[in-house]
C-alpha atoms as a PDB file:
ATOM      1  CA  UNK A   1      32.372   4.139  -1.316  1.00  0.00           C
ATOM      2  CA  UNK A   2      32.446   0.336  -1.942  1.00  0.00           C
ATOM      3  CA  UNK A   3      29.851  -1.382  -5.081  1.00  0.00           C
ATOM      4  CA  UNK A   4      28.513  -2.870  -2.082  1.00  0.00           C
ATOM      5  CA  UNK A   5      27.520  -0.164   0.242  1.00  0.00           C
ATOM      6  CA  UNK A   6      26.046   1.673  -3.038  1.00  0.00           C
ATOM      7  CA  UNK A   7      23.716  -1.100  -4.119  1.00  0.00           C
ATOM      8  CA  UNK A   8      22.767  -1.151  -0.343  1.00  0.00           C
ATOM      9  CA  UNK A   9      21.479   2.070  -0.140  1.00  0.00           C
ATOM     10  CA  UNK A  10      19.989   1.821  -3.398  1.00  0.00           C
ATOM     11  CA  UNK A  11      17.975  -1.393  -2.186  1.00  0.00           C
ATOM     12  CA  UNK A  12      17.142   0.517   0.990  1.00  0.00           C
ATOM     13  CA  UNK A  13      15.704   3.092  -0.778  1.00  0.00           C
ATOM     14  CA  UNK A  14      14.126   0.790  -3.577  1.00  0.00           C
ATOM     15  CA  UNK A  15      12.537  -0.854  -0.678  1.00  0.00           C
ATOM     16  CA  UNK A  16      11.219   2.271   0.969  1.00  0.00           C
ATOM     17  CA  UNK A  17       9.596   4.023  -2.115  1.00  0.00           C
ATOM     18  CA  UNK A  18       7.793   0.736  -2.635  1.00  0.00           C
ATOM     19  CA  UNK A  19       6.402   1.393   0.434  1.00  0.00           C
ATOM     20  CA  UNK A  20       5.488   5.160  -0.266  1.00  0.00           C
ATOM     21  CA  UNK A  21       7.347   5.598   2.354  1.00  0.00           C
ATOM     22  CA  UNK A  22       9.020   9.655   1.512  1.00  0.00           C
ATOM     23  CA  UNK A  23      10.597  10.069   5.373  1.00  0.00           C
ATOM     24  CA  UNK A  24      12.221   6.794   5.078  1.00  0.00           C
ATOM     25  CA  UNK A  25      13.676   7.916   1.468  1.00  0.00           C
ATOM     26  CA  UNK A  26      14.668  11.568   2.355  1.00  0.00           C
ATOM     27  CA  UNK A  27      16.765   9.596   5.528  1.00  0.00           C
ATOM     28  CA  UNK A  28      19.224   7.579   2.634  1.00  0.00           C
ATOM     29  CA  UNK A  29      19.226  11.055   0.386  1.00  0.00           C
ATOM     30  CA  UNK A  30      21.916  13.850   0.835  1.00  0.00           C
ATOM     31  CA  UNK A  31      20.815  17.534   2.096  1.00  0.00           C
ATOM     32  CA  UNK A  32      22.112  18.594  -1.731  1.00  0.00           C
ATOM     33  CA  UNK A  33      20.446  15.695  -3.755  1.00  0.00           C
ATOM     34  CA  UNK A  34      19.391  15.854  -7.345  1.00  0.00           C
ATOM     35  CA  UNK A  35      16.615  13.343  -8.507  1.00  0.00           C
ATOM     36  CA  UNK A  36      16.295  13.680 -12.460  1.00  0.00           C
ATOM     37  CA  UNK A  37      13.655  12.347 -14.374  1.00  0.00           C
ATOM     38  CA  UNK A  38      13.939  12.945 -17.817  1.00  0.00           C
ATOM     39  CA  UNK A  39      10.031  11.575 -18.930  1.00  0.00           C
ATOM     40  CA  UNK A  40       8.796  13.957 -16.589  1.00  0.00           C
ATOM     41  CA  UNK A  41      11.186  16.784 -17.937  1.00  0.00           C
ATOM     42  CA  UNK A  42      11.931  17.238 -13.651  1.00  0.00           C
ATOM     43  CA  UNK A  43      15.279  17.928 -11.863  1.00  0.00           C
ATOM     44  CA  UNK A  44      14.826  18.503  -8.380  1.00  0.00           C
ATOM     45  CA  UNK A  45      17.589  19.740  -5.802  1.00  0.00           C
ATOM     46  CA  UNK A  46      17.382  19.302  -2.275  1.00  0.00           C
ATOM     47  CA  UNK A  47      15.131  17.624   0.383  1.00  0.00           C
ATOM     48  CA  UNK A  48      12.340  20.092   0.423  1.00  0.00           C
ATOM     49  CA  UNK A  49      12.264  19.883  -3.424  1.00  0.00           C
ATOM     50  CA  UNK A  50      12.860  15.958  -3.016  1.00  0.00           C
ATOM     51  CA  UNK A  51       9.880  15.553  -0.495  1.00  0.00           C
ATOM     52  CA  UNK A  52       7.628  17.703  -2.601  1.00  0.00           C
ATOM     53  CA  UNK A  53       8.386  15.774  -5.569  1.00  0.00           C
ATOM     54  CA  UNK A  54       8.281  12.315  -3.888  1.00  0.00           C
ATOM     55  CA  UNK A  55       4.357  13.331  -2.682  1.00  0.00           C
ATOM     56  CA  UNK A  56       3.883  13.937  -6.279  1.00  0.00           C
ATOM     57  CA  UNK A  57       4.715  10.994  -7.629  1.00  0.00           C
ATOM     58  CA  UNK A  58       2.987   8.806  -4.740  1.00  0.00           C
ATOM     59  CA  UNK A  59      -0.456  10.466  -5.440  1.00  0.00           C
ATOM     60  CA  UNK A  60      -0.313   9.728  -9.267  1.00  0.00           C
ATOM     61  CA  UNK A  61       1.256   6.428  -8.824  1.00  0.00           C
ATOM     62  CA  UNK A  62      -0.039   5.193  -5.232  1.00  0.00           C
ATOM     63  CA  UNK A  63       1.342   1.536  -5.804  1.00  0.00           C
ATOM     64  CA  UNK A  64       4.494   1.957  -6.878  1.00  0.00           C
ATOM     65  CA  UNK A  65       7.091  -0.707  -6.961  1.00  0.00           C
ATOM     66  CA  UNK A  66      10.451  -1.107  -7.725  1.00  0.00           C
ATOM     67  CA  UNK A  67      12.685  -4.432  -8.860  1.00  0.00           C
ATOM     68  CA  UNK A  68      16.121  -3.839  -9.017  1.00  0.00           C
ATOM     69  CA  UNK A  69      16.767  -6.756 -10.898  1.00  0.00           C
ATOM     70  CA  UNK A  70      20.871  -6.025 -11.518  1.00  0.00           C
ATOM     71  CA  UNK A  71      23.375  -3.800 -10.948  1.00  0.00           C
ATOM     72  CA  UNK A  72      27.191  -2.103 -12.253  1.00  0.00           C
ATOM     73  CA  UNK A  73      29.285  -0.125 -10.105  1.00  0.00           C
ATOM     74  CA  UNK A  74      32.610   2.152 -10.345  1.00  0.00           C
ATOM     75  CA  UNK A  75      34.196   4.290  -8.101  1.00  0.00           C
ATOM     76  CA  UNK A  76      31.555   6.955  -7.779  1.00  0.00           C
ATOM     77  CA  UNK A  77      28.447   5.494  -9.537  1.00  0.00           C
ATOM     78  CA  UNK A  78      25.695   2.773  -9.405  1.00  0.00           C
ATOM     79  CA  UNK A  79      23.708   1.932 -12.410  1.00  0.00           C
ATOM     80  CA  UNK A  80      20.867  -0.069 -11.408  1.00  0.00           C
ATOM     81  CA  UNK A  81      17.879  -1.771 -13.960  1.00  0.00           C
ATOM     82  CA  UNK A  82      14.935  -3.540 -13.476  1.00  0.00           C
ATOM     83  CA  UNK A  83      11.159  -3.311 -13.287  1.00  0.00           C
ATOM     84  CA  UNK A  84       8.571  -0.839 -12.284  1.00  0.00           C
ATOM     85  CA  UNK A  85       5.183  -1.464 -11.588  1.00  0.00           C
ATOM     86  CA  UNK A  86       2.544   1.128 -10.677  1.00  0.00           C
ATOM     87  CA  UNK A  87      -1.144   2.557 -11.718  1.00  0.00           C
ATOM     88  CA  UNK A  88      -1.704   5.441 -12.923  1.00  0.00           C
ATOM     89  CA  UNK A  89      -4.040   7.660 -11.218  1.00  0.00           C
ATOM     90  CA  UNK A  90      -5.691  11.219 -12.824  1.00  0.00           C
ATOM     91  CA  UNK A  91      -4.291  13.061  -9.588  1.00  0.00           C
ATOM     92  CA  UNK A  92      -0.914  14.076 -11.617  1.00  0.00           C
ATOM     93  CA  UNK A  93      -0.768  14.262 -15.107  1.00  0.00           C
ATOM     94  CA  UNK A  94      -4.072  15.511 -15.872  1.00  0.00           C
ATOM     95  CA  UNK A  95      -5.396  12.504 -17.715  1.00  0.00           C
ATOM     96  CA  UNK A  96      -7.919   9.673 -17.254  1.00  0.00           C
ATOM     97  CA  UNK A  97      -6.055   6.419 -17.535  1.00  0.00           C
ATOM     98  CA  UNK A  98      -7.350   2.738 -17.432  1.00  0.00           C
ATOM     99  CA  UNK A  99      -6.686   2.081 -14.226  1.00  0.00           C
ATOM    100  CA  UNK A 100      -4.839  -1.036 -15.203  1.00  0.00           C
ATOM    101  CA  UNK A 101      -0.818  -1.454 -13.571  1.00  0.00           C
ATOM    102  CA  UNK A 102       1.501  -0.756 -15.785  1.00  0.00           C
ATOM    103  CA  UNK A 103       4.828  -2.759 -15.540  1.00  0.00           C
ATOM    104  CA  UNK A 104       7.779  -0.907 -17.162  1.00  0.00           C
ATOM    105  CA  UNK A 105      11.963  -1.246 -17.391  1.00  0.00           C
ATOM    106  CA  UNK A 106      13.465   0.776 -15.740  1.00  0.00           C
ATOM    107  CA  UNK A 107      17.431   1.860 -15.790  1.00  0.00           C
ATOM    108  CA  UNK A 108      18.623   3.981 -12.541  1.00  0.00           C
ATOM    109  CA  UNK A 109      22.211   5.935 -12.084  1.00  0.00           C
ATOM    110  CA  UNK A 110      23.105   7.060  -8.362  1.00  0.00           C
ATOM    111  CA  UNK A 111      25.993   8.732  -7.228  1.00  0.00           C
ATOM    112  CA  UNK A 112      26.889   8.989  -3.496  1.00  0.00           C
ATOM    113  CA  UNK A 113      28.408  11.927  -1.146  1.00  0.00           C
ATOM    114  CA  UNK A 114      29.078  11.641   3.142  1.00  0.00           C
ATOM    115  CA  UNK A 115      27.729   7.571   3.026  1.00  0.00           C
ATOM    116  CA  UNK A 116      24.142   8.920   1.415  1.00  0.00           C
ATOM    117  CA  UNK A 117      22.790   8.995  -2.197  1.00  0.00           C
ATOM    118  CA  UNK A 118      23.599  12.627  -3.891  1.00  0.00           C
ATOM    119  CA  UNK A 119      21.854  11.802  -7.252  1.00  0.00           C
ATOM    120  CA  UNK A 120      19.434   9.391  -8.500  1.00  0.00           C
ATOM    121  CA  UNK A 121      18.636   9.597 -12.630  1.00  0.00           C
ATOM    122  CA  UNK A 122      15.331   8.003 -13.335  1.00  0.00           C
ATOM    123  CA  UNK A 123      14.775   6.402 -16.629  1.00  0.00           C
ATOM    124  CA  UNK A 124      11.936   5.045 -18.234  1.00  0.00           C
ATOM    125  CA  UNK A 125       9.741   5.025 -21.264  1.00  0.00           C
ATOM    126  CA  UNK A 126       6.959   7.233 -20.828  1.00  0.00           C
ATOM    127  CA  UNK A 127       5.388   6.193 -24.067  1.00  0.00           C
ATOM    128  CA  UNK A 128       5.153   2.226 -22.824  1.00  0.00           C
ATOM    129  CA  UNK A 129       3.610   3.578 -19.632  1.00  0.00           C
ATOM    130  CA  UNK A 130       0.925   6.140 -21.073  1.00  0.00           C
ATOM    131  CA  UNK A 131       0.280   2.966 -23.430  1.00  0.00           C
ATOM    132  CA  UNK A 132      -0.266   0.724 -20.918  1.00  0.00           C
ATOM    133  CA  UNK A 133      -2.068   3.050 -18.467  1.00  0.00           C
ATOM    134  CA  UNK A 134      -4.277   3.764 -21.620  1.00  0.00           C
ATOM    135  CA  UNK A 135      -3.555   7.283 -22.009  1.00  0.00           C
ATOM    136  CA  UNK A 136      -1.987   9.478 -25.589  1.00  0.00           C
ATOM    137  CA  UNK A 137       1.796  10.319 -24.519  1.00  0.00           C
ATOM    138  CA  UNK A 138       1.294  13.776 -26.176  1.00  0.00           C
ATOM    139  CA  UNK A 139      -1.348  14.495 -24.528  1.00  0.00           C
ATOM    140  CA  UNK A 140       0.628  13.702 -21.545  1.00  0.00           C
ATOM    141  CA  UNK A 141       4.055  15.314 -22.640  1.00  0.00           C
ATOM    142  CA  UNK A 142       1.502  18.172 -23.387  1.00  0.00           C
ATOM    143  CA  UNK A 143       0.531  18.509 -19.544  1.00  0.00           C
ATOM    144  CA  UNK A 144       4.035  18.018 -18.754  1.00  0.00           C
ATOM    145  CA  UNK A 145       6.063  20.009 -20.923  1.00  0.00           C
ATOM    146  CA  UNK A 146       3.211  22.357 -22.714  1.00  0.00           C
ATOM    147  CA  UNK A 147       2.905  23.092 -26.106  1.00  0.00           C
ATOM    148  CA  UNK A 148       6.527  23.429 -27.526  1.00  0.00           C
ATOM    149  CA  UNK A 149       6.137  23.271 -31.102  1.00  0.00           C
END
């Protein structure tokens, strides 16, 4: 697949996650895709993992948005950076934030299989978001990961 068609899909589904919009993202993703998110500790496989996961993050962040504000491309991959902005809500992570929108960089990797996205790695700093959304990060990685001392 061209750089082109990559960063395509990649806006298209930028576009529709800003919207909270999971049918319209599970339409650009593979049967077989993986969404890692390392400051969440999650790897999910599959739509029915994909669209659970998606709900997730749509109830703790309801206004989610996405900047893509460059991108890199090979062969097989898209790396993709640029700017989330969202509020965190006590719905997912067990915590009562600020209520104030957070505005973190982000860095995104996709790779692509049958003209769909077949991975999407989803970087950010979960420190400079539970700081922003007013919140302790272990108290957070505590909720997310337990107590692994």
């Amino acid at each position: 697949m061209d750089a082109g068609r990559m960063f395509e899909l990649a806006r298209e589904l930028a576009v529709v996650k800003s919207r909270q919009d999971v049918a319209g993202a599970l339409r650009l993703l593979h049967p077989n895709m993986v969404l890692e998110s390392p400051a969440f500790g999650s790897v999910v496989r599959g739509h029915a993992a994909n669209d659970a996961a998606l709900r997730w993050f749509f109830a703790t962040f309801p206004d989610y948005d996405v900047e893509l504000r460059g991108h890199a491309a090979n062969d097989e991959t898209l790396s993709c950076w640029g700017t989330v902005r969202m509020t965190l809500t006590d719905s997912g992570l067990g915590v009562t934030p600020n209520g104030r929108r957070a505005e973190v960089p982000v860095s995104i990797r996709f790779t692509f299989a049958d003209d769909l996205i077949a991975s999407e790695y989803f970087f950010f700093d979960l420190s400079e978001l539970c700081a922003q959304s007013g919140v302790s990060t272990d108290e957070v990685r505590r909720k997310l990961f337990g107590d692994r001392r």
